[in-house]
Every structure is written in C-alpha cells, then in structure tokens.
C-alpha atoms as a PDB file:
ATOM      1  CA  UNK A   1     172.273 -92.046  67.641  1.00  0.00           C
ATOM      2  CA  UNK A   2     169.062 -91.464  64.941  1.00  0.00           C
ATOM      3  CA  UNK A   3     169.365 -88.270  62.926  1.00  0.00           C
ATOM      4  CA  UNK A   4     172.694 -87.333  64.495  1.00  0.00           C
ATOM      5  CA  UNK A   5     174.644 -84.927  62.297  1.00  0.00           C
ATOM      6  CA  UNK A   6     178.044 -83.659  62.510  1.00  0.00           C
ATOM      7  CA  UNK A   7     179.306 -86.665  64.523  1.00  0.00           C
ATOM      8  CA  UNK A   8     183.139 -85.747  65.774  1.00  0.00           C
ATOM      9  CA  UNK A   9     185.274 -87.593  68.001  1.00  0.00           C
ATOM     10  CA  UNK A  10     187.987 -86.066  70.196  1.00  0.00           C
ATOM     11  CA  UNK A  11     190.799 -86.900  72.506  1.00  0.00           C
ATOM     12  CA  UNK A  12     191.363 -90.354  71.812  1.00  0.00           C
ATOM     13  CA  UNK A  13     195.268 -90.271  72.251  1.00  0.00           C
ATOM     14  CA  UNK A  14     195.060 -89.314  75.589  1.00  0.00           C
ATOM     15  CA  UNK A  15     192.933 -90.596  78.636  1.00  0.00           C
ATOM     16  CA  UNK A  16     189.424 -88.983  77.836  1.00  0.00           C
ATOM     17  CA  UNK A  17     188.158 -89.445  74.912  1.00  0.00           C
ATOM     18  CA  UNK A  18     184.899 -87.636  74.157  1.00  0.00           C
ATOM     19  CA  UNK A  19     181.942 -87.695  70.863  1.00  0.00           C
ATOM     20  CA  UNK A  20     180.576 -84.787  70.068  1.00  0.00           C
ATOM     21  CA  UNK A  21     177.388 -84.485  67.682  1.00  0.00           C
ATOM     22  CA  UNK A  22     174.371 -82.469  66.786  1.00  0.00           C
ATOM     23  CA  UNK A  23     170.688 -83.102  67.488  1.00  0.00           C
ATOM     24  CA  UNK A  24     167.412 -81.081  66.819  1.00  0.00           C
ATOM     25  CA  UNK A  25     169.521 -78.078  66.828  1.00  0.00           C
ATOM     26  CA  UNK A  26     171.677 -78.643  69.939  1.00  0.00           C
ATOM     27  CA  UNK A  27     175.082 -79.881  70.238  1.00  0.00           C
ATOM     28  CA  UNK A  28     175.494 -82.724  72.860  1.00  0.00           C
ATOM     29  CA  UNK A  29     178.724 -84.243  74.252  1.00  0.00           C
ATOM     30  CA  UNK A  30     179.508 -87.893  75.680  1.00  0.00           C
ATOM     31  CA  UNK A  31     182.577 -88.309  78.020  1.00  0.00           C
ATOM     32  CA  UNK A  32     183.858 -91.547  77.604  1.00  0.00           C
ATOM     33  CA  UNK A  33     186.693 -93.944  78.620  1.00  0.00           C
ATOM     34  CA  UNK A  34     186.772 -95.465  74.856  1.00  0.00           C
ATOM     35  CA  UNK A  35     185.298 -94.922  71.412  1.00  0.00           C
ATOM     36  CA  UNK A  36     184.627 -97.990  69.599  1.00  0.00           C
ATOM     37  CA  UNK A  37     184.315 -97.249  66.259  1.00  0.00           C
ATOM     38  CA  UNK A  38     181.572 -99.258  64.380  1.00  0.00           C
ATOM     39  CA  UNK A  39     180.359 -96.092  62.175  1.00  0.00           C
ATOM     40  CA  UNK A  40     181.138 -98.090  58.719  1.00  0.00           C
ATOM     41  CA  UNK A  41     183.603 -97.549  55.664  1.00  0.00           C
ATOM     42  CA  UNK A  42     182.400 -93.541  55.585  1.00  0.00           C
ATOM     43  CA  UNK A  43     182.190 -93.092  59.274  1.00  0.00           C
ATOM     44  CA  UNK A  44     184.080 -90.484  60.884  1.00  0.00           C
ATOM     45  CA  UNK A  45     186.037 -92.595  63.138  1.00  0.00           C
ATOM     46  CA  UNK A  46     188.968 -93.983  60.787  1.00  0.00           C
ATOM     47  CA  UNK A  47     188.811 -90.525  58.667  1.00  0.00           C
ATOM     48  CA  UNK A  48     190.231 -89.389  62.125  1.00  0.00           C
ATOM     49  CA  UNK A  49     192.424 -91.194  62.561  1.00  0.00           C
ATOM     50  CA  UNK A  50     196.093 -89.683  62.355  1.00  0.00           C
ATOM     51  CA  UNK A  51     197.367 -90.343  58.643  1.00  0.00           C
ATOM     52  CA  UNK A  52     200.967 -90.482  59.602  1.00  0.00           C
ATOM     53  CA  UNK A  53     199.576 -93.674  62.287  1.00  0.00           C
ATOM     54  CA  UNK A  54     197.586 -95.312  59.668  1.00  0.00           C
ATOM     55  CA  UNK A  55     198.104 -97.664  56.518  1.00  0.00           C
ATOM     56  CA  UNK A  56     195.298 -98.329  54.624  1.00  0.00           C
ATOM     57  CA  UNK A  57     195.162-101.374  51.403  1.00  0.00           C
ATOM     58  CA  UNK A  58     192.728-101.316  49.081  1.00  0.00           C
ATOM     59  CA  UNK A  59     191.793-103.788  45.841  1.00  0.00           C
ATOM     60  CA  UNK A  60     189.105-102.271  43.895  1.00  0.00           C
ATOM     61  CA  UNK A  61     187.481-104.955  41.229  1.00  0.00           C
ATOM     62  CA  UNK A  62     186.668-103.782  37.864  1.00  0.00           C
ATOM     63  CA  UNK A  63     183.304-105.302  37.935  1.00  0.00           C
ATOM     64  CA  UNK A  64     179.709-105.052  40.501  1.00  0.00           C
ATOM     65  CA  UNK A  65     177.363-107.121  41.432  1.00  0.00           C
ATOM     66  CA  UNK A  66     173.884-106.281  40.030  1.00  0.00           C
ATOM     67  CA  UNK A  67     171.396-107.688  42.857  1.00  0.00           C
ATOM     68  CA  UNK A  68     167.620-108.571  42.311  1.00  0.00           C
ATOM     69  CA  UNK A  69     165.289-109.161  45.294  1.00  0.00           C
ATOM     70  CA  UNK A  70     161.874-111.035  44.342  1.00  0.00           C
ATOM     71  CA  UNK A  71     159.366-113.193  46.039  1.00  0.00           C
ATOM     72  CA  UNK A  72     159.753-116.202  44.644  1.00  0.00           C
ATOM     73  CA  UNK A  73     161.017-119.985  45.576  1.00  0.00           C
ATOM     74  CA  UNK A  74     164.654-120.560  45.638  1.00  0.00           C
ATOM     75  CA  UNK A  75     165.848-122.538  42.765  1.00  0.00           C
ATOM     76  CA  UNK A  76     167.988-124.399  45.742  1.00  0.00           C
ATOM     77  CA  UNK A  77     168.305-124.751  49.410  1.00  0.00           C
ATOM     78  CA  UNK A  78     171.656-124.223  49.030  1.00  0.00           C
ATOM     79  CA  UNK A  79     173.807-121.201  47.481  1.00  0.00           C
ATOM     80  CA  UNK A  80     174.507-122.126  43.810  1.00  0.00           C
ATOM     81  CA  UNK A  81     178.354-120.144  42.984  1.00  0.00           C
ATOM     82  CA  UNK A  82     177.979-120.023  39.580  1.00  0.00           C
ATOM     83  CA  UNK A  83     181.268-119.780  37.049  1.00  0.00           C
ATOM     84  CA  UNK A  84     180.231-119.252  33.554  1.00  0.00           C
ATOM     85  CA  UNK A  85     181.821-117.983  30.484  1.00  0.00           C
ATOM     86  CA  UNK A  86     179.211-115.298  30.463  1.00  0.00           C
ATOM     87  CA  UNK A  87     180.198-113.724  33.930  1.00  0.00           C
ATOM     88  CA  UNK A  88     179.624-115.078  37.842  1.00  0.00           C
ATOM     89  CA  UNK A  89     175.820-115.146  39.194  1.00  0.00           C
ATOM     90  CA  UNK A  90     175.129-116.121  42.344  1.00  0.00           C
ATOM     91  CA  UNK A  91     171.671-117.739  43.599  1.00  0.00           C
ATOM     92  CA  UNK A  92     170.967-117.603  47.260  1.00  0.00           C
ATOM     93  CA  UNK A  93     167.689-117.547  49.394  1.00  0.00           C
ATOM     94  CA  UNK A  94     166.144-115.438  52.245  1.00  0.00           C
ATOM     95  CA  UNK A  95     163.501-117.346  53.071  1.00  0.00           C
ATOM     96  CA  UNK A  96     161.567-120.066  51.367  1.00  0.00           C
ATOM     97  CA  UNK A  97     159.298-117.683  49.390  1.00  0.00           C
ATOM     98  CA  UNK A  98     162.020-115.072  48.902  1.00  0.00           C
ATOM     99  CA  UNK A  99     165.096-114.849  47.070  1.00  0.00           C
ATOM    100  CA  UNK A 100     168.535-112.558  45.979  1.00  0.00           C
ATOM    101  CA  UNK A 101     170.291-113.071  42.276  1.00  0.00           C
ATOM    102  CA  UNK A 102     173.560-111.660  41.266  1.00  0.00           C
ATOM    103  CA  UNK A 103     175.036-111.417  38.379  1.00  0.00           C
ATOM    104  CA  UNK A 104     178.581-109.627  37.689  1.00  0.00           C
ATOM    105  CA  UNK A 105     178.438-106.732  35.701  1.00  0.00           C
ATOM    106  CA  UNK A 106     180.692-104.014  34.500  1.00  0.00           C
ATOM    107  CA  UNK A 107     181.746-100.764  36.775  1.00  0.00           C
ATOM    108  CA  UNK A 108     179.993 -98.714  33.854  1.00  0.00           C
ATOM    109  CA  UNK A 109     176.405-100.505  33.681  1.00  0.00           C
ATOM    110  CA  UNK A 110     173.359 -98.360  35.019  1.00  0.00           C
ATOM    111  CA  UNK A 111     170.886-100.460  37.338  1.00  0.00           C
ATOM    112  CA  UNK A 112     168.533 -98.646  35.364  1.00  0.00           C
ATOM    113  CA  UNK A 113     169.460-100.204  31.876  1.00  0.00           C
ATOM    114  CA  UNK A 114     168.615-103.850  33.507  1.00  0.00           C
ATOM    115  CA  UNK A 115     165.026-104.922  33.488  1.00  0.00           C
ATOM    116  CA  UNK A 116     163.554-107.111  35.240  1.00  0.00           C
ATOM    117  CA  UNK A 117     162.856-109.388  31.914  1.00  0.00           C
ATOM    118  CA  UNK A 118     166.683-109.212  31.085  1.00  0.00           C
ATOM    119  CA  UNK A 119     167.862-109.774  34.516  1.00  0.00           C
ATOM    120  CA  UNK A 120     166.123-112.999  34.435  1.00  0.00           C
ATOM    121  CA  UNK A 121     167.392-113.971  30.878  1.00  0.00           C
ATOM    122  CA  UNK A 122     170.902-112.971  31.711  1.00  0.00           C
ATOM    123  CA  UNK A 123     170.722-115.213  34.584  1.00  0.00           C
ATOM    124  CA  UNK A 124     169.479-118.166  32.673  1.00  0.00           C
ATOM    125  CA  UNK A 125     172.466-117.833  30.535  1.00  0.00           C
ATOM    126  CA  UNK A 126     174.607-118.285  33.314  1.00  0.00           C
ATOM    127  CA  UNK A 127     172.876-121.134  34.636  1.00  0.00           C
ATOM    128  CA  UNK A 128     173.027-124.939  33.941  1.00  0.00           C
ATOM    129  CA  UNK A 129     170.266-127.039  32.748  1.00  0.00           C
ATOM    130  CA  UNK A 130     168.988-128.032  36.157  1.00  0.00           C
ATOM    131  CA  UNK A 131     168.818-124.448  37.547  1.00  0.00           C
ATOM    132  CA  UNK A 132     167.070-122.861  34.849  1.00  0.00           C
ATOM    133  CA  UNK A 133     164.243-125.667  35.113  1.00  0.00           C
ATOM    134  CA  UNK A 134     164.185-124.881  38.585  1.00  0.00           C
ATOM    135  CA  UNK A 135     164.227-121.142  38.390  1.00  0.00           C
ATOM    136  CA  UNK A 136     160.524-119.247  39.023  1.00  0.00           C
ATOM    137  CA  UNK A 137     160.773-115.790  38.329  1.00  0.00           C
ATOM    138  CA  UNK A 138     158.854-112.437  39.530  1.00  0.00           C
ATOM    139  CA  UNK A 139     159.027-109.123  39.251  1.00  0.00           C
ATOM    140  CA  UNK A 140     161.700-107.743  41.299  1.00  0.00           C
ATOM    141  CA  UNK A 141     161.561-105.870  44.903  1.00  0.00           C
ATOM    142  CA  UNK A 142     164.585-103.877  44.565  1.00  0.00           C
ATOM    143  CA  UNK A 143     167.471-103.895  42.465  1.00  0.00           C
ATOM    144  CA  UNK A 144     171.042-102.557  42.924  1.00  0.00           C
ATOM    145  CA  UNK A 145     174.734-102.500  41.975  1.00  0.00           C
ATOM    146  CA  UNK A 146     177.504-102.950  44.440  1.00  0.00           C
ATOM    147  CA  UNK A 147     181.521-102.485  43.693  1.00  0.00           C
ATOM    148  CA  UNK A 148     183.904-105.302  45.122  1.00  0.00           C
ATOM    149  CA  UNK A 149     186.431-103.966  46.705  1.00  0.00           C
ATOM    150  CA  UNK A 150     189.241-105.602  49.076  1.00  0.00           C
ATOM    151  CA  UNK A 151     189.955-103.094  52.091  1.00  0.00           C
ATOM    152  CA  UNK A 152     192.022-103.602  55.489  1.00  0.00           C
ATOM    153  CA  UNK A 153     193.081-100.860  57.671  1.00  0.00           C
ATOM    154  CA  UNK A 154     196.699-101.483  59.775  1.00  0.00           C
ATOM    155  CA  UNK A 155     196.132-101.156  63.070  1.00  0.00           C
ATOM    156  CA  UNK A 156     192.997-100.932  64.451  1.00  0.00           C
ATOM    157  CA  UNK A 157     193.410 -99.347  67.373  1.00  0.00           C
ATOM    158  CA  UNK A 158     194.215 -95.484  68.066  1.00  0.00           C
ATOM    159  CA  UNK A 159     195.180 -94.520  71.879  1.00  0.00           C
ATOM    160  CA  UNK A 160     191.421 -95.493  73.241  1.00  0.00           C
ATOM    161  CA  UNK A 161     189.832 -95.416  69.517  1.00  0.00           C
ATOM    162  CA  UNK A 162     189.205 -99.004  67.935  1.00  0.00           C
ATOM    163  CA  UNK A 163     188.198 -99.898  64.565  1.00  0.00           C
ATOM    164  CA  UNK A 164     185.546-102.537  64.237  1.00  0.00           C
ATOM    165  CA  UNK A 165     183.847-104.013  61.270  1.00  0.00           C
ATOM    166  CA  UNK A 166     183.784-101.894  58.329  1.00  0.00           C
ATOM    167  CA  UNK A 167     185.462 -99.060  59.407  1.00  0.00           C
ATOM    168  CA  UNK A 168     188.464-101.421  59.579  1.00  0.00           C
ATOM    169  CA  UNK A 169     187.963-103.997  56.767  1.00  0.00           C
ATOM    170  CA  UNK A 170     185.563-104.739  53.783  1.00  0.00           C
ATOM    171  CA  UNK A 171     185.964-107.870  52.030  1.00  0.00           C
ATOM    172  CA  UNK A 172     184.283-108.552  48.475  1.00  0.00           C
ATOM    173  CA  UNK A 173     180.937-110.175  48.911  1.00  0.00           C
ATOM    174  CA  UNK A 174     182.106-113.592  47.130  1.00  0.00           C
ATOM    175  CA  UNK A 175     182.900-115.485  50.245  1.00  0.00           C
ATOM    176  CA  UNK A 176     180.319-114.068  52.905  1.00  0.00           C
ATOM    177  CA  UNK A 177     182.852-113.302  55.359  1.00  0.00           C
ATOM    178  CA  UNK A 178     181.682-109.273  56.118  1.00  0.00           C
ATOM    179  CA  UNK A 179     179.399-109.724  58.918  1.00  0.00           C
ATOM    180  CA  UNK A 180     181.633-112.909  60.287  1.00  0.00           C
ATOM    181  CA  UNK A 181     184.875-110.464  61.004  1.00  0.00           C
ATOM    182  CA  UNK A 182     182.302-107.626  62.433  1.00  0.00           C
ATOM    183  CA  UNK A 183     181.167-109.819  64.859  1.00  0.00           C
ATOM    184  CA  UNK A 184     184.560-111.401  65.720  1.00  0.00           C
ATOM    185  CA  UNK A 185     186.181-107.669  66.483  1.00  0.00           C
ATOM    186  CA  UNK A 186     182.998-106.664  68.444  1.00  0.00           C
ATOM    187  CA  UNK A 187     183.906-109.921  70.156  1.00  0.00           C
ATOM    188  CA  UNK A 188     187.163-109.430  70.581  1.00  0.00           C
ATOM    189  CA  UNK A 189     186.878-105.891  71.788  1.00  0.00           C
ATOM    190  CA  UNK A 190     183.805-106.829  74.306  1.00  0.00           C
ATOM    191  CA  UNK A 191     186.731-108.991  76.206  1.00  0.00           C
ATOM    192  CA  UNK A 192     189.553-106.713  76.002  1.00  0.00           C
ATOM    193  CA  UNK A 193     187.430-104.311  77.635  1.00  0.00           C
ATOM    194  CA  UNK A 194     185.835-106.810  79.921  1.00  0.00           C
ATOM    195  CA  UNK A 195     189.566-107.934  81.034  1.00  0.00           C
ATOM    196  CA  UNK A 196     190.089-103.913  81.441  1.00  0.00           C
ATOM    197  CA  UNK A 197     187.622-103.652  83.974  1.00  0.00           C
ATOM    198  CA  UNK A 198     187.681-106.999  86.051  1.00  0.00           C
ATOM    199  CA  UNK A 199     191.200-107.193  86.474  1.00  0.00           C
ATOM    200  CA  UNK A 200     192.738-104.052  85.686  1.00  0.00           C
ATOM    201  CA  UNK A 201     194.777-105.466  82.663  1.00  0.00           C
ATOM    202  CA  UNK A 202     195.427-103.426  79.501  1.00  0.00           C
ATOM    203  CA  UNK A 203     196.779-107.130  77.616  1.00  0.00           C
ATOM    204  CA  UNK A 204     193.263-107.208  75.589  1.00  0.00           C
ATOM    205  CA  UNK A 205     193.701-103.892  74.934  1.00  0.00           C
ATOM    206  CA  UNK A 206     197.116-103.855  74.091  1.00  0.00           C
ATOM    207  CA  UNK A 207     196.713-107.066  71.426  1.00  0.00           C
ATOM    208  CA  UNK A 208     193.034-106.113  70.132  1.00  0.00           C
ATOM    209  CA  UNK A 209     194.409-104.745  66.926  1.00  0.00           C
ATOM    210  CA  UNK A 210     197.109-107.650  66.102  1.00  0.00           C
ATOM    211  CA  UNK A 211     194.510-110.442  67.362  1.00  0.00           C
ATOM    212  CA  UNK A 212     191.940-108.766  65.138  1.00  0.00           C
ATOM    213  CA  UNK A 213     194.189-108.331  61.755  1.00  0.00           C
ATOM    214  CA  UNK A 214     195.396-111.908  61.651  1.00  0.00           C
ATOM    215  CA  UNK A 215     191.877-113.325  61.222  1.00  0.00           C
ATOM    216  CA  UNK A 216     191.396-110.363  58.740  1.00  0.00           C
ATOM    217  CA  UNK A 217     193.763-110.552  56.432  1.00  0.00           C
ATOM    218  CA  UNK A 218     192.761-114.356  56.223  1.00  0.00           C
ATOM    219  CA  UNK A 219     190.037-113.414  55.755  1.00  0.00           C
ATOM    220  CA  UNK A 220     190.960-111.196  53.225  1.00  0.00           C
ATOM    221  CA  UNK A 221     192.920-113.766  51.345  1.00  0.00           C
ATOM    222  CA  UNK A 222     189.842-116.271  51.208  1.00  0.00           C
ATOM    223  CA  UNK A 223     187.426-113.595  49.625  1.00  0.00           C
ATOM    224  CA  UNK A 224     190.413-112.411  47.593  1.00  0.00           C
ATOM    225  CA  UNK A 225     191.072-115.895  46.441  1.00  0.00           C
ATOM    226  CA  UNK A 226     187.188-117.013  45.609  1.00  0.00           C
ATOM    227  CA  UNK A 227     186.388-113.809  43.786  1.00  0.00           C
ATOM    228  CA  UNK A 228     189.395-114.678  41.616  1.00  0.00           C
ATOM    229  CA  UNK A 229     188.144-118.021  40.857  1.00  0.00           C
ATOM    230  CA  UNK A 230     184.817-117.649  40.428  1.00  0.00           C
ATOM    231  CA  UNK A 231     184.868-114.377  38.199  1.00  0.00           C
ATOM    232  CA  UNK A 232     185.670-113.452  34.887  1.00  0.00           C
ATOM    233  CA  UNK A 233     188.342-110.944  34.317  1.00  0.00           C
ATOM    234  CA  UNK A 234     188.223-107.819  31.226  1.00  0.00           C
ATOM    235  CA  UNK A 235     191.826-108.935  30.466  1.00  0.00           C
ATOM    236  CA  UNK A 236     191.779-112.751  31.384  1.00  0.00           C
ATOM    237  CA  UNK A 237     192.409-114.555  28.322  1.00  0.00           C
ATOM    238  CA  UNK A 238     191.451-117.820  27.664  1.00  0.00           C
ATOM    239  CA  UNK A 239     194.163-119.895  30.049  1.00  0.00           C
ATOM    240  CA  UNK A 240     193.153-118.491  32.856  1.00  0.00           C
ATOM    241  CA  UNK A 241     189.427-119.695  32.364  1.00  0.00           C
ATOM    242  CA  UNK A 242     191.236-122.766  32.110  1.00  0.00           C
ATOM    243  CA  UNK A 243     193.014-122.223  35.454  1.00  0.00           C
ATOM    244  CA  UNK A 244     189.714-122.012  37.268  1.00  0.00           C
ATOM    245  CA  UNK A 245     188.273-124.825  35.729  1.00  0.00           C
ATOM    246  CA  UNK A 246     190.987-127.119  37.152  1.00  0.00           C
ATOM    247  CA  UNK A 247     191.235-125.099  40.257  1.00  0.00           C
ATOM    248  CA  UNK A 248     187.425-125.627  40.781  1.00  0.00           C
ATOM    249  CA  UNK A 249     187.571-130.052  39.636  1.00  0.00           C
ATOM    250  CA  UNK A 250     190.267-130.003  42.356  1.00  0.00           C
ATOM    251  CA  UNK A 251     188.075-128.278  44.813  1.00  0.00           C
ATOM    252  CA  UNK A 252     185.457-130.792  43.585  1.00  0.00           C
ATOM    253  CA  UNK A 253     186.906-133.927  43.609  1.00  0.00           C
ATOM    254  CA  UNK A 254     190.030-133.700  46.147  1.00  0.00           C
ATOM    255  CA  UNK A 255     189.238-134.518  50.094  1.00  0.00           C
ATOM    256  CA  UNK A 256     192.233-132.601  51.110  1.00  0.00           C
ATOM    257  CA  UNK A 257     190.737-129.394  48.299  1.00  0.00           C
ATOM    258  CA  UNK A 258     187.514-130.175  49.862  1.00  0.00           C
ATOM    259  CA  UNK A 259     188.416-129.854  53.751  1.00  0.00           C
ATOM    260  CA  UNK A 260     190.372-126.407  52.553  1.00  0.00           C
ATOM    261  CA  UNK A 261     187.723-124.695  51.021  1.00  0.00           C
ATOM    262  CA  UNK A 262     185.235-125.930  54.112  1.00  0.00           C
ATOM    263  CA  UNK A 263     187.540-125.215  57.148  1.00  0.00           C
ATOM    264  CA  UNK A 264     187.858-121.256  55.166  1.00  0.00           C
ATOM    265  CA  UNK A 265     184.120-120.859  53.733  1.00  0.00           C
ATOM    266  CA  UNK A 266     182.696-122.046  56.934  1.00  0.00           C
ATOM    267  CA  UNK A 267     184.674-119.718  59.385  1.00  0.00           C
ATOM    268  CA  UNK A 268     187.939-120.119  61.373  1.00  0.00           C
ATOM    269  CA  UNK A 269     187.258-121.360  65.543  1.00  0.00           C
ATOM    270  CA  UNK A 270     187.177-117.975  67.176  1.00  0.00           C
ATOM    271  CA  UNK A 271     189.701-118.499  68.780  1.00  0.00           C
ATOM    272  CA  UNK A 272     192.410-118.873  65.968  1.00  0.00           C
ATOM    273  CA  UNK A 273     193.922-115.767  66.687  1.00  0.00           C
ATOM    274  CA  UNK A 274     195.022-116.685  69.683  1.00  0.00           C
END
C-alpha cells in the first residue's frame, strides 16, 4: 500500500489475523486468513513478533561498500571479484552502456569525501593490468555506501504470520544471494498456502519455516564464506592474505574447488530443501 503510515498487524496467533494502517487521514482495516510478511529488515512485521518466540543472529562487517553508478561500457561481460591488497572492488554491469563499481571502504568514510575522480583512481588501484586498460570512466549517476551485515531470523513463521525475504534474512552483498532466498520463501510460501487451500493440509504450513531456514543458513554460510575471502580485514595480518591467496589458486585450478564454488554461486535446485 503507497503512502501507508502507521502499518500494524494484529491477531496473528490466533485464527484472524488482521493489518491495520493509515491513509489520507483515515484508518483502514484488512481481515485476513494470513499475513505474509515481505515489509523488509525495518518492517513492522518481525518487530512484532513475540521476543520470547524469536532468535535473531546477526554479523555486522566492519567495512561498506561504496557503490558508483555511471553510463559507461563494462570493462567485462562478466563480474570481475576483485582481491587486492588495497581492499575488494567489484565490477559488474547493468546493461551494455551502464555499469556499478564497488570498492570496500571503512564504516567511518562519508560518501561525500569520495569524488568521482578518486573513485575511479581508487578503483584502478585495485585492478589488474587488463582491467584498467579496459576501464572507461564517467561521471557518476549516484553514489552510496552500504554496511555488510549477516542476518537470519529463527523461525519464520508466527501462528499465521510468515517472514519472507528480508524481514527474515539479509546476507552480505558478496555472493548475490539476497533476491535468490526472497524469491525461494515467496515460493515456498505460495505452495504451502496453495496446499492449504486445495487439499485442506496445514503440512506446507507447518514446515514453511524449517524448509525455508535450511536453504538460508546455506545461504548464509556461502556469502559468509566469500566475503571472508575476498575482503581485507582491519586486524588480518599478513597470513591470512596468504590464506586467501591459496584458498582462491585452489578455487582456480581444482575441478572438485571449481564444481563447489559453481554448484553454491550459481544457486541450490529449489528443491534442496526438501
């Protein structure tokens, strides 16, 4: 609902569930059988759900991502992960005339303090011989600075309130798995309610939150695991950037490293969690 304020939801332990919200100065009311909640990480669906019913684990990274949209080329048609002493940067495309950077920067940098001019020499640092040949750059569209953070609520389901997407989970940005496990729970949830109605079962229902968590949390790992890798840490010393560069020549140059990081990367079959 556009322009909605004081969005509320009530009665979802028992057998009708209702949202309540304002509009152009009048409250309205929606009777419902279930609330799916797909309001995001500051929605108001998980902040009500009971605490003494709810675990919630949380990684926060001590660095950002500072983004930069411009309209130029693509240095590649492929994503180029970049691990450099300097920091990670990321190059990745929208189209083939438009383009997103990243480059990891510290909690306590301003996106005002990065120009356009040093964004682009930063990320030059960061890249290899090849890349910065390749790279055409513009002035930028927008620029921004997200946190990484690692976040999975336990369960995801509250009498007839369920969690979906990132009202239940947020996964750092590294392995592009955030829209892949929204999808999957609306998925998920689509058939348990499906089942509900067509044949009276409450077994889709019933399993939504433990079918959804599994995939999660491997989720979870994977980003967990490539954001560790590919990122420098404030209080990494010098063998662990050693670490990564043998993790990463196994990655490289094993099949079996290879098929690992493809089978995860890629996405797990839907229907893993069964």
């Amino acid at each position: 609902m556009y322009q909605a304020q004081n969005v509320a939801v009530h009665g979802f332990d028992g057998h009708k569930p209702r949202v309540t919200y304002q509009k152009d100065g009048t409250t309205h009311e929606i009777d419902c059988d279930f609330i799916a909640g797909c309001d995001g990480f500051h929605g108001v669906c998980r902040a009500n759900a009971p605490r003494s019913a709810i675990t919630e684990y949380e990684k926060v990274y001590p660095f950002g991502w500072l983004g930069l949209l411009s309209d130029t080329p693509p240095v590649s048609d492929e994503l180029i992960y970049i691990n450099s002493p300097r920091g990670f940067a990321l190059c990745s495309q929208r189209s083939r005339t438009r383009s997103r950077y990243y480059l990891q920067v510290p909690l306590t940098d301003n996106v005002d303090e990065w120009s356009d001019d040093a964004f682009w020499q930063e990320l030059r640092f960061r890249l290899d011989d090849e890349g910065r040949e390749r790279l055409v750059t513009g002035p930028s569209l927008e620029k921004s600075i997200a946190p990484l953070r690692s976040f999975v609520t336990e369960p995801m389901r509250f009498g007839r309130m369920f969690l979906a997407g990132d009202a239940g989970h947020i996964v750092p940005p590294t392995g592009a798995k955030g829209l892949n496990l929204a999808a999957t729970d609306v998925k998920y949830l689509a058939s348990a309610l499906t089942e509900y109605y067509t044949e009276k079962s409450q077994a889709g229902i019933d399993g939504y939150s433990q079918r959804c968590l599994r995939r999660i949390w491997r989720a979870e790992r994977f980003s967990w695991w490539f954001t560790t890798l590919m990122h420098r840490f404030p209080d990494d010393g010098p063998i662990v950037a050693k670490f990564q560069e043998a993790e990463l020549d196994y990655l490289l140059n094993s099949e079996s490293g290879a098929r690992t990081i493809a089978e995860n990367y890629v996405g797990l079959p839907l229907d893993f969690a069964e």
